[in-house]
Protein backbone atom coordinates (compact mmCIF):
# COMPACT_ATOMS: atom_id res chain seq x y z
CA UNK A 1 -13.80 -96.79 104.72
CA UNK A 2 -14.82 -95.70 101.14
CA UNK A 3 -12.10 -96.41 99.47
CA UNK A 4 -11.68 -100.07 101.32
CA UNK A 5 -15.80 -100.66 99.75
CA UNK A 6 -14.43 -99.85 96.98
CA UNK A 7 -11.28 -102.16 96.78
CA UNK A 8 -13.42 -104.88 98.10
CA UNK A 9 -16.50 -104.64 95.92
CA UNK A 10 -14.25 -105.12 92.69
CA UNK A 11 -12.85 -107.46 94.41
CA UNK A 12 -15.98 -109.40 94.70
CA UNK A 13 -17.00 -108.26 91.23
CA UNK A 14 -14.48 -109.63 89.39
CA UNK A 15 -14.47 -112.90 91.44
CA UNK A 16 -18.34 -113.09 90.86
CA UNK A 17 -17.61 -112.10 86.91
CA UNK A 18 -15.32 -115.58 86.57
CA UNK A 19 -18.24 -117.25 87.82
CA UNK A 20 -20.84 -116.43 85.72
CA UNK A 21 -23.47 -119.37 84.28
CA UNK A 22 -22.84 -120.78 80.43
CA UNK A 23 -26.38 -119.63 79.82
CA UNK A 24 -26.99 -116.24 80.27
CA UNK A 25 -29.79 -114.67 81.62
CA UNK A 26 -32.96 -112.39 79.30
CA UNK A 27 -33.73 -109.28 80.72
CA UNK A 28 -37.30 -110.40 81.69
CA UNK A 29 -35.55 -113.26 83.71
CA UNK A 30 -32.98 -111.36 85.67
CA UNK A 31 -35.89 -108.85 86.46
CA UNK A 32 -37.91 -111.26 87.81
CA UNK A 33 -35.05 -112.96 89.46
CA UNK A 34 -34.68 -109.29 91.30
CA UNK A 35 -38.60 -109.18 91.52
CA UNK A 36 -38.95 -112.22 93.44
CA UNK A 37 -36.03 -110.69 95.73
CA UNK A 38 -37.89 -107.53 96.46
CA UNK A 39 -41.03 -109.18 97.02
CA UNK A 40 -39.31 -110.67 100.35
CA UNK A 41 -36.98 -107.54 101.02
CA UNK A 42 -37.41 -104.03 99.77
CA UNK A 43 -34.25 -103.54 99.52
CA UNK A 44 -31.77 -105.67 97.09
CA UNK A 45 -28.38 -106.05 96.85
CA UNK A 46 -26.23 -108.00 94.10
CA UNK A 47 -24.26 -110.86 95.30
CA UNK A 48 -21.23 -109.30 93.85
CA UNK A 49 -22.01 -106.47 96.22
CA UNK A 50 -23.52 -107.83 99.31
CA UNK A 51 -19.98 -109.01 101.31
CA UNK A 52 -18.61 -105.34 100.91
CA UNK A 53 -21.89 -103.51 102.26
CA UNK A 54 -21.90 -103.87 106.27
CA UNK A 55 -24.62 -104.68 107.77
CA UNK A 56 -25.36 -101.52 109.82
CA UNK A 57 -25.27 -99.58 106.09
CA UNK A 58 -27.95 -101.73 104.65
CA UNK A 59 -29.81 -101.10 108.12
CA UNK A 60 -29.43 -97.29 107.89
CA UNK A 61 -30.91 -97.86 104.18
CA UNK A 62 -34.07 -99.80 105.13
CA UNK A 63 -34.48 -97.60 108.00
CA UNK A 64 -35.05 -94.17 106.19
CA UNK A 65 -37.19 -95.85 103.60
CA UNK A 66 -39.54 -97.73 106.21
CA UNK A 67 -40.08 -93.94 107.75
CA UNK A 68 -41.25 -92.53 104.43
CA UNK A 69 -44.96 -94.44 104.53
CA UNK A 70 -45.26 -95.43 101.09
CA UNK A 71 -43.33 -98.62 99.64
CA UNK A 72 -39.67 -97.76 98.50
CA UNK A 73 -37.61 -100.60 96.73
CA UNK A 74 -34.25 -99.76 96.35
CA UNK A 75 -32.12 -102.02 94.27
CA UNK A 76 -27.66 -102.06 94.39
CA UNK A 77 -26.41 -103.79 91.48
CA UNK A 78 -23.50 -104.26 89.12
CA UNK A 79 -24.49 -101.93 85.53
CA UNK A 80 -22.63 -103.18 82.48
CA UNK A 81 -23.63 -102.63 78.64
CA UNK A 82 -22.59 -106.78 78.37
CA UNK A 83 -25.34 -107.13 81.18
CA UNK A 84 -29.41 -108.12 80.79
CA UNK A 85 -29.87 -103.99 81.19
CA UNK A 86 -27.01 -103.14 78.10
CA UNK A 87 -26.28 -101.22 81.86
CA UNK A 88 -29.15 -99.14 81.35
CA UNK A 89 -30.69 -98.56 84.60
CA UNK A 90 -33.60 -97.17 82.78
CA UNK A 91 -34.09 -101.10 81.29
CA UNK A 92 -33.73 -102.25 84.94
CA UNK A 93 -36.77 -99.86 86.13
CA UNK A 94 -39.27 -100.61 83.68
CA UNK A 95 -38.49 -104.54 83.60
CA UNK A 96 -38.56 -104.59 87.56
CA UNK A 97 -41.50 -102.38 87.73
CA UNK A 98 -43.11 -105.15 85.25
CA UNK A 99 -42.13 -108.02 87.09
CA UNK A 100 -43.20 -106.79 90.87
CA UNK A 101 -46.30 -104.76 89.37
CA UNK A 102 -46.51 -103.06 92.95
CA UNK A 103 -47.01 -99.28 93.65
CA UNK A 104 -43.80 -97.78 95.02
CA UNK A 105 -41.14 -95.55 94.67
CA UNK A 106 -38.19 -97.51 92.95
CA UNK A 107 -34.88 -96.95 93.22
CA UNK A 108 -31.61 -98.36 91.40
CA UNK A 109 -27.87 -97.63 91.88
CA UNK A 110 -24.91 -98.89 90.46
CA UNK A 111 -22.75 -100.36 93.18
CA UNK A 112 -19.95 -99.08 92.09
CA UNK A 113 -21.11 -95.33 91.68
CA UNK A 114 -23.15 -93.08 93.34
CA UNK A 115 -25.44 -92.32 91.19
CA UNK A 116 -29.18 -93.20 91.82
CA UNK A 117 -31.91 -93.55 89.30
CA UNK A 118 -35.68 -93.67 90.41
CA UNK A 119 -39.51 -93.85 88.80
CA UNK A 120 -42.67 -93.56 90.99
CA UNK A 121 -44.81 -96.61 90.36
CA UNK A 122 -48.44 -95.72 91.39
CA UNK A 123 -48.10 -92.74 93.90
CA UNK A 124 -49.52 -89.73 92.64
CA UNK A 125 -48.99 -88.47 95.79
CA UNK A 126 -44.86 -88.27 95.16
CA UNK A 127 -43.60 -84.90 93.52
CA UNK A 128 -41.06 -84.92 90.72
CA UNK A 129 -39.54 -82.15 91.54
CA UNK A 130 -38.97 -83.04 94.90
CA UNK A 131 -37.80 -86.08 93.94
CA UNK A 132 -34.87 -84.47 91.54
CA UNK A 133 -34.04 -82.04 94.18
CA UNK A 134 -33.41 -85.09 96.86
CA UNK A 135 -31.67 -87.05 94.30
CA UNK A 136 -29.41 -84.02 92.97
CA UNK A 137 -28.63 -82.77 96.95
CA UNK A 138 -28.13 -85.95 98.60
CA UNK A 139 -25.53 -86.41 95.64
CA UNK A 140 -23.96 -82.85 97.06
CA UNK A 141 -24.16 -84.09 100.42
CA UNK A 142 -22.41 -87.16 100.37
CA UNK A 143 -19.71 -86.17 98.06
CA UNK A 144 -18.51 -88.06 94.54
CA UNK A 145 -16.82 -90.87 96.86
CA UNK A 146 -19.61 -91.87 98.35
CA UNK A 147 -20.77 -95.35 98.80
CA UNK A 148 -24.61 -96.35 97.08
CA UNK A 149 -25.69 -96.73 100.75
CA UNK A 150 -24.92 -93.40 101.98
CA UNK A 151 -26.37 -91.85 98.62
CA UNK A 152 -29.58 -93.90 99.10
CA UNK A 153 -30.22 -93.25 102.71
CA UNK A 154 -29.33 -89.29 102.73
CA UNK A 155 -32.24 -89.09 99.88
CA UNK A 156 -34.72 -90.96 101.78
CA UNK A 157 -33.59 -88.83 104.48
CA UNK A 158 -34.49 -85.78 102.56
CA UNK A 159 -37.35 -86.82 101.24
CA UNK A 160 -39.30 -87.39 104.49
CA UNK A 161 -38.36 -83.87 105.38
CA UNK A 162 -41.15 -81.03 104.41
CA UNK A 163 -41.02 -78.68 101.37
CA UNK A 164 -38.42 -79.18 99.18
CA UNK A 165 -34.86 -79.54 99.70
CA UNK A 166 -32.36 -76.75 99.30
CA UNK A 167 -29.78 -76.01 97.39
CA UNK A 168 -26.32 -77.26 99.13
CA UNK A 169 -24.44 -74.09 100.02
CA UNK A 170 -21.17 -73.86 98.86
CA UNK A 171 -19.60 -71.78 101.54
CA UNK A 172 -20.67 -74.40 104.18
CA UNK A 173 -17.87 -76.48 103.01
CA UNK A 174 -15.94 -78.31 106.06
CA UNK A 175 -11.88 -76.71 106.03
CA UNK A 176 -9.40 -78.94 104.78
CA UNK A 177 -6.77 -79.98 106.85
CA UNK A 178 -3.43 -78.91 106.51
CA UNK A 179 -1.64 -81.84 104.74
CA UNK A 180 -4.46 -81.30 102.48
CA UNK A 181 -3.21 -78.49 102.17
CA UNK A 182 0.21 -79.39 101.41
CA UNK A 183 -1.12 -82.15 99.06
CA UNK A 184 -2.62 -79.68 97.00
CA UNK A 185 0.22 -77.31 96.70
CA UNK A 186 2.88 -80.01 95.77
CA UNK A 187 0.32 -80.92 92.95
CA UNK A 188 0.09 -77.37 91.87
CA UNK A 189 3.74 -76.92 91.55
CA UNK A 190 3.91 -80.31 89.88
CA UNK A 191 1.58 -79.27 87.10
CA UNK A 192 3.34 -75.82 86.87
CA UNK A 193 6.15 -77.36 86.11
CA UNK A 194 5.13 -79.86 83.64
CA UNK A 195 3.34 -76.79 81.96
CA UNK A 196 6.68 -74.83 81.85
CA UNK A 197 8.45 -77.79 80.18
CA UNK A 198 5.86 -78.52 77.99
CA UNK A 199 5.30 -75.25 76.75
CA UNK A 200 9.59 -75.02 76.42
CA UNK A 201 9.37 -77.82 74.27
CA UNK A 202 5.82 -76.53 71.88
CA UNK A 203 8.61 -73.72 71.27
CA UNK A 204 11.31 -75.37 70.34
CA UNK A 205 9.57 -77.48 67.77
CA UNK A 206 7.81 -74.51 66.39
CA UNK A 207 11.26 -72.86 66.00
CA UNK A 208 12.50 -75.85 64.31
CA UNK A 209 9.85 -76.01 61.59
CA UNK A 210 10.13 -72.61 60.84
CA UNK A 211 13.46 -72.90 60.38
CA UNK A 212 13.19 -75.58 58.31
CA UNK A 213 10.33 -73.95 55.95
CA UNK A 214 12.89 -71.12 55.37
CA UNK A 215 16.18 -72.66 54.36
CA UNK A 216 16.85 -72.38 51.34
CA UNK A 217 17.32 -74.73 48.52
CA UNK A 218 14.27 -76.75 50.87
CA UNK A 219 13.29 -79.34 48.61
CA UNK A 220 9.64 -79.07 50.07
CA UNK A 221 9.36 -75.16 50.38
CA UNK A 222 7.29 -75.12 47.07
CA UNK A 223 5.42 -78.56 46.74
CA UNK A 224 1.75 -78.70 47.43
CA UNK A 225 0.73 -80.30 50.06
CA UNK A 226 -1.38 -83.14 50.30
CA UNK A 227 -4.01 -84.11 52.69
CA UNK A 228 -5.11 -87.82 53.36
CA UNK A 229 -8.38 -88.20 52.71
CA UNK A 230 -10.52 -88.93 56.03
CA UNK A 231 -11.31 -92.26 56.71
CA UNK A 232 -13.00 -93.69 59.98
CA UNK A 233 -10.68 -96.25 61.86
CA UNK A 234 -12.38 -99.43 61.90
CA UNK A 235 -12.31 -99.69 65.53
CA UNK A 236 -14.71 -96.50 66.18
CA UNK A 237 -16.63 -97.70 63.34
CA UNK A 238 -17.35 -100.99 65.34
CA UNK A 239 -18.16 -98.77 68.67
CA UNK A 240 -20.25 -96.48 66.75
CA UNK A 241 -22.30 -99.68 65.62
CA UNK A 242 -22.59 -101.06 68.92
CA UNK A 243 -23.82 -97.82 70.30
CA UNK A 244 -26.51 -97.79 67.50
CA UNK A 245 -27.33 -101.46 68.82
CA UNK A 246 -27.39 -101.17 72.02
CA UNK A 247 -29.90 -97.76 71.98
CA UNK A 248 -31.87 -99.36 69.27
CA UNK A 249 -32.30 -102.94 71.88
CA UNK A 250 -33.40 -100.27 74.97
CA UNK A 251 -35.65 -98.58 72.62
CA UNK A 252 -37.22 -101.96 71.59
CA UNK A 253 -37.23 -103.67 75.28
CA UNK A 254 -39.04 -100.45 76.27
CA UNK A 255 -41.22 -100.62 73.83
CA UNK A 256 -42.18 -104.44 74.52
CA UNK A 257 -43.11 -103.95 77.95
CA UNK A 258 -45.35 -101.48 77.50
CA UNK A 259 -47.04 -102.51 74.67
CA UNK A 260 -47.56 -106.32 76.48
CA UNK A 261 -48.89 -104.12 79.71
CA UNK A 262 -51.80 -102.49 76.72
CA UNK A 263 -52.57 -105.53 75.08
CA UNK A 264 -52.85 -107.59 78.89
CA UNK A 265 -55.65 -104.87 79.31
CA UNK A 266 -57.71 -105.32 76.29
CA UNK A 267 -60.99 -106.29 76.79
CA UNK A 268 -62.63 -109.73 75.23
CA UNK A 269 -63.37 -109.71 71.64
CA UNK A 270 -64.57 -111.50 68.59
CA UNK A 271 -64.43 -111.53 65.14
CA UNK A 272 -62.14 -109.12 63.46
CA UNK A 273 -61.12 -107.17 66.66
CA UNK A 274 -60.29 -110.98 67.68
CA UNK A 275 -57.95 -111.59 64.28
CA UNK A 276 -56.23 -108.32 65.21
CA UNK A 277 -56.00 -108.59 69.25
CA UNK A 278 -54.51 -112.48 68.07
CA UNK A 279 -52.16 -111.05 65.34
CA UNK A 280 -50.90 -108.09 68.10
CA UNK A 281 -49.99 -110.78 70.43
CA UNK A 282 -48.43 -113.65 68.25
CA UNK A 283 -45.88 -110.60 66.64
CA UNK A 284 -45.53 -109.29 70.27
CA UNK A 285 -44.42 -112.82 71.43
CA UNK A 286 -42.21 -113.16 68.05
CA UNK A 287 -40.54 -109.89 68.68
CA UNK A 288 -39.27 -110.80 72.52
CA UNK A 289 -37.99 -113.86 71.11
CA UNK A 290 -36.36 -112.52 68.52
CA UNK A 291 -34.74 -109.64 71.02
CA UNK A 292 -34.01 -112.20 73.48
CA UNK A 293 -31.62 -114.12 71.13
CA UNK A 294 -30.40 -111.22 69.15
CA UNK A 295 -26.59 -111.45 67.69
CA UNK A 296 -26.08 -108.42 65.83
CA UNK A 297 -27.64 -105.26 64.69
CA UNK A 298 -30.01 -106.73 61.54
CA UNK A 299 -31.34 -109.26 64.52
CA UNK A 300 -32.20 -106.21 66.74
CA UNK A 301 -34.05 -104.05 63.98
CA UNK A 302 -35.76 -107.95 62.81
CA UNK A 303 -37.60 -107.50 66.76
CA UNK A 304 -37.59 -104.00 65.94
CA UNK A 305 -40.28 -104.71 62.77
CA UNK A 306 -42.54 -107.47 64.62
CA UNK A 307 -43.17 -105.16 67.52
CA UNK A 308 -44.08 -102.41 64.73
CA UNK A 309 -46.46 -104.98 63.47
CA UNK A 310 -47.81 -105.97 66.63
CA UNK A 311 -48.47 -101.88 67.56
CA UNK A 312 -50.51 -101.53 64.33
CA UNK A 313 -52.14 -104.73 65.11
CA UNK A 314 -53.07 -103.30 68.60
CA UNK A 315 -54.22 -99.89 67.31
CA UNK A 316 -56.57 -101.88 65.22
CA UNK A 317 -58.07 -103.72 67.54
CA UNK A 318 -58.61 -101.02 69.48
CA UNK A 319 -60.49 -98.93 66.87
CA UNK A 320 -62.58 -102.21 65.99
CA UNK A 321 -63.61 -102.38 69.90
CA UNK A 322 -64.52 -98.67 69.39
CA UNK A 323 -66.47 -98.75 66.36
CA UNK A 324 -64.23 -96.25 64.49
CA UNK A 325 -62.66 -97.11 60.81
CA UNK A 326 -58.96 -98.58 60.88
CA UNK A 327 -55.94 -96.07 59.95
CA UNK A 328 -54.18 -96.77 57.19
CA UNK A 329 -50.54 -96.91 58.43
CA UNK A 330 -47.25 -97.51 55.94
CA UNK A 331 -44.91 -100.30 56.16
CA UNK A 332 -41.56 -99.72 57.58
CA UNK A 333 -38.96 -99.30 54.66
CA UNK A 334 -38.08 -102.08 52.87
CA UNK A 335 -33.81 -101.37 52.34
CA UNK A 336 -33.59 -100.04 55.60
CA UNK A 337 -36.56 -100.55 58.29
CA UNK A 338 -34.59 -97.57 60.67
CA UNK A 339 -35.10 -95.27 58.27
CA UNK A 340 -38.80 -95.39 58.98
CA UNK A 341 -42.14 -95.21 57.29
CA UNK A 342 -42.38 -95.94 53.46
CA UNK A 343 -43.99 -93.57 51.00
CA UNK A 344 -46.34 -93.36 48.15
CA UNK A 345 -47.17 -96.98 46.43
CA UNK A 346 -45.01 -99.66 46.86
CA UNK A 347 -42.01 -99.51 44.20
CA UNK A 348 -41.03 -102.18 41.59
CA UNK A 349 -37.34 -103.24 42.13
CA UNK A 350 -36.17 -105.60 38.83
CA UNK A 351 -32.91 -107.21 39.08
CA UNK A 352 -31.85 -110.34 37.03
CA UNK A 353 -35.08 -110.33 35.69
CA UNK A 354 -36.97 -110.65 39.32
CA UNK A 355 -39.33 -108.12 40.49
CA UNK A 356 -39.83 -107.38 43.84
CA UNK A 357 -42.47 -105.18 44.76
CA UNK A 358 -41.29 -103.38 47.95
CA UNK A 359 -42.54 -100.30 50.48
CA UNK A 360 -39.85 -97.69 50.26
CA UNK A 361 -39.17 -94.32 51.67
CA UNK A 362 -38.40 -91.42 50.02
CA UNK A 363 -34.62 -91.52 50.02
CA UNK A 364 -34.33 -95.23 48.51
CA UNK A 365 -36.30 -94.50 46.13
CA UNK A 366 -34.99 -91.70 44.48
CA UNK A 367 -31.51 -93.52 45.30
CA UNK A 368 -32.91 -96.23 42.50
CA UNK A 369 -34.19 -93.36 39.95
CA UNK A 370 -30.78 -92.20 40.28
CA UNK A 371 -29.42 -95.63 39.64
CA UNK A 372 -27.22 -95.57 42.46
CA UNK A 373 -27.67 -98.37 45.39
CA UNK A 374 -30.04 -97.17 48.42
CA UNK A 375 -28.62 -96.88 51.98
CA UNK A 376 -29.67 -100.66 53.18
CA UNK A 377 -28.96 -101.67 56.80
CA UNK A 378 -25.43 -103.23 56.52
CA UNK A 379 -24.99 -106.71 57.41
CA UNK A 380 -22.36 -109.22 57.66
CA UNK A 381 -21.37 -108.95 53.61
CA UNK A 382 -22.47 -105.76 52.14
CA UNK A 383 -26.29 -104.93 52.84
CA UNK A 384 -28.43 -107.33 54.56
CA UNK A 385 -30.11 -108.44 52.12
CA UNK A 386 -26.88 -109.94 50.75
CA UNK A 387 -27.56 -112.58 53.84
CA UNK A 388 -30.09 -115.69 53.59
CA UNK A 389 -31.54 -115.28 56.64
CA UNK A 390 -35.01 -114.61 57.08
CA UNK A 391 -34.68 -111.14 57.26
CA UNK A 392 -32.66 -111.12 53.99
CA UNK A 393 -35.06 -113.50 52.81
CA UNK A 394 -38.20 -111.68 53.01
CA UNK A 395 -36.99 -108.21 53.31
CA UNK A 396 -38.22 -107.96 57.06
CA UNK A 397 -41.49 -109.40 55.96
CA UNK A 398 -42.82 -108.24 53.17
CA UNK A 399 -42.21 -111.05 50.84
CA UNK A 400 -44.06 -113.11 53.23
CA UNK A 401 -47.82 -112.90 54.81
CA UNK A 402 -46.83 -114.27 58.27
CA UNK A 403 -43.48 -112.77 59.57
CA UNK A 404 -44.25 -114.02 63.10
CA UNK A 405 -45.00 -117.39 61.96
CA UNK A 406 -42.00 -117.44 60.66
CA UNK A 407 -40.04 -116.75 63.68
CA UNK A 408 -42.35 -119.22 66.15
CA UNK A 409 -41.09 -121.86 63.41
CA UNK A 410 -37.85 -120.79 64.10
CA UNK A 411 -36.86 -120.18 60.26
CA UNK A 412 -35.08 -116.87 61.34
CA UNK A 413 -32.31 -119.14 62.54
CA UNK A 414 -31.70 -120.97 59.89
């Protein structure tokens, strides 16, 4: 029965996958989309999922959670890094928890794995640890073949049992059946074999070489050798990047919910605190749209700056509300925003007789007394400031008093 769930939800995946909208969803909008879902079922399933999980499964599911007393949402879906999430279930957590903004003990798992994520919303009265030793035994209980189902309802199951669950014993495993058995013998052999003619052959080109290192009048016996120098293939260079951008857009998505949950809680104000509560939220807004429309890496770190500026912003409103003086808190450097805060005074770049006057950290700037160029974020051409976006344009804001102006004008697209 597993492995037909399995065959049938990639099935259904890739059939859903063809039939995917022009306009693709933000994170914020598929979380609500699963929000709204929730709000009428506790327990959601994907579309691309839904035909391949029988009813009595889903049942089983909504059963064990009902019996625990507090609210459980559990939540099957599709995890991809081309999805809303980058296929983070992390991102799906925190956006969902947003969205629904109910207590509860959520719950996500990939449909096609068997691997459930969770975060307690509001109980205090839920223990971690119990909650990592249902997660980690139910896994041991249902095996690595599992469906999300059976994962999901064995750690409910566990859960509403007292103390904490044990270990799985590993002598209490069920015997195997004899053309198991068998199975596994023929596959032993098989690799014995394969090992035996692979290690037969390891010798025989050994012997050659060292045959041919000793015969004389070898044209190669005395030349150096040369190495090649190491290079990076261009193709892990490009996954390398994407990694960097994909952590770097969880990091900031993260970051942008909770910081829009702090400054939803601020208290009325006027005056300064006003200027900087209004500031906070008009490079708060700036940064999600920024993130939400992101094409490459500079775009990322661009949402990356605002929602700096909007966290300083915050911290001084908050210190204006409490009567205590503002900290003084550097700009983010100038070359290269991720290698983070600048130091000392802002340093005079001259080039083609401009001067720029720019916050940089440490490294850049002794880069420049050495006369050699600074680590920049790359971009498209060379560094990014080699671009004429906005970014390029005003180093990530410093050459201009209003960043998020800037991007509510919608200059940081043209």
């Amino acid at each position: 029965m597993r492995a037909r769930f399995a065959l049938t939800a990639l099935l259904t995946l890739l059939v859903s996958l063809t039939a995917l909208p022009a306009q693709a969803q933000t994170p914020a909008e598929r979380a609500r989309e699963i929000a709204a879902a929730l709000a009428k079922d506790p327990l959601y399933v994907d579309p691309a999922y839904k035909s391949a999980l029988p009813g009595n499964l889903r049942a089983d599911v909504q059963a064990k959670a009902t019996a625990l007393g507090y609210p459980v949402y559990s939540i099957v879906l599709p995890l991809a890094p081309s999805d809303p999430f980058q296929g983070e279930e992390r991102n799906v957590l925190t956006l969902v928890i947003d969205a629904l903004d109910k207590p509860g003990l959520y719950v996500v798992v990939d449909g096609g794995g068997q691997f459930p994520w969770y975060e307690a919303h509001n109980l205090p009265q839920l223990d971690e640890d119990k909650l990592r030793a249902a997660r980690e035994r139910a896994l041991d209980d249902t095996g690595y073949d599992a469906g999300p189902t059976e994962v999901l309802a064995r750690m409910y199951e566990l859960l509403a049992a007292p103390g904490l669950p044990a270990a799985t014993p590993t002598t209490s495993r069920p015997p195997r059946s004899s053309s198991s058995d068998d199975s596994e013998e023929d596959d032993s052999s098989a690799e014995m074999i394969v090992l035996v003619i692979g290690l037969g052959i390891a010798a025989l080109v050994g012997l050659g070489l060292v045959i041919g290192l000793r015969r004389p009048g070898s044209r190669h016996q005395d030349r150096p050798r040369r190495e090649k120098p190491f290079s990076i293939p261009p193709h892990v260079a490009a996954s390398v990047a994407a990694g960097r951008r994909r952590r770097l857009t969880q990091e900031t998505s993260a970051e942008l919910t909770t910081l829009g949950s702090e400054l939803a809680a601020l208290p009325d104000a006027s005056g300064e605190g006003l200027r900087h509560q209004q500031a906070a939220l008009d490079a708060h807004h700036a940064a999600g749209k920024v993130l939400d429309s992101s094409e490459d890496l500079v775009d990322v770190v661009g949402a990356m700056v605002l929602l700096d500026k909007a966290r300083r912003e915050y911290s001084a409103a908050v210190a204006v509300a409490a009567g205590r003086k503002l900290d003084v808190v550097p700009e983010l450097c100038a070359f290269n925003p991720l290698h983070g805060r600048s130091s000392g005074r802002p340093t005079q770049v001259k080039a083609d007789g401009t001067t720029l006057t720019l916050p940089l950290c440490s490294e850049c700037r002794q880069a420049l007394k050495r006369g050699k160029a600074p680590a920049s974020l790359p971009g498209d051409d060379g560094p990014y400031w080699h671009g004429d976006d906005l970014w390029a344009r005003t180093f990530f804001g410093n050459l201009d008093d209003d960043l998020a102006a800037a991007v509510s004008r919608g200059d940081y697209r043209s």
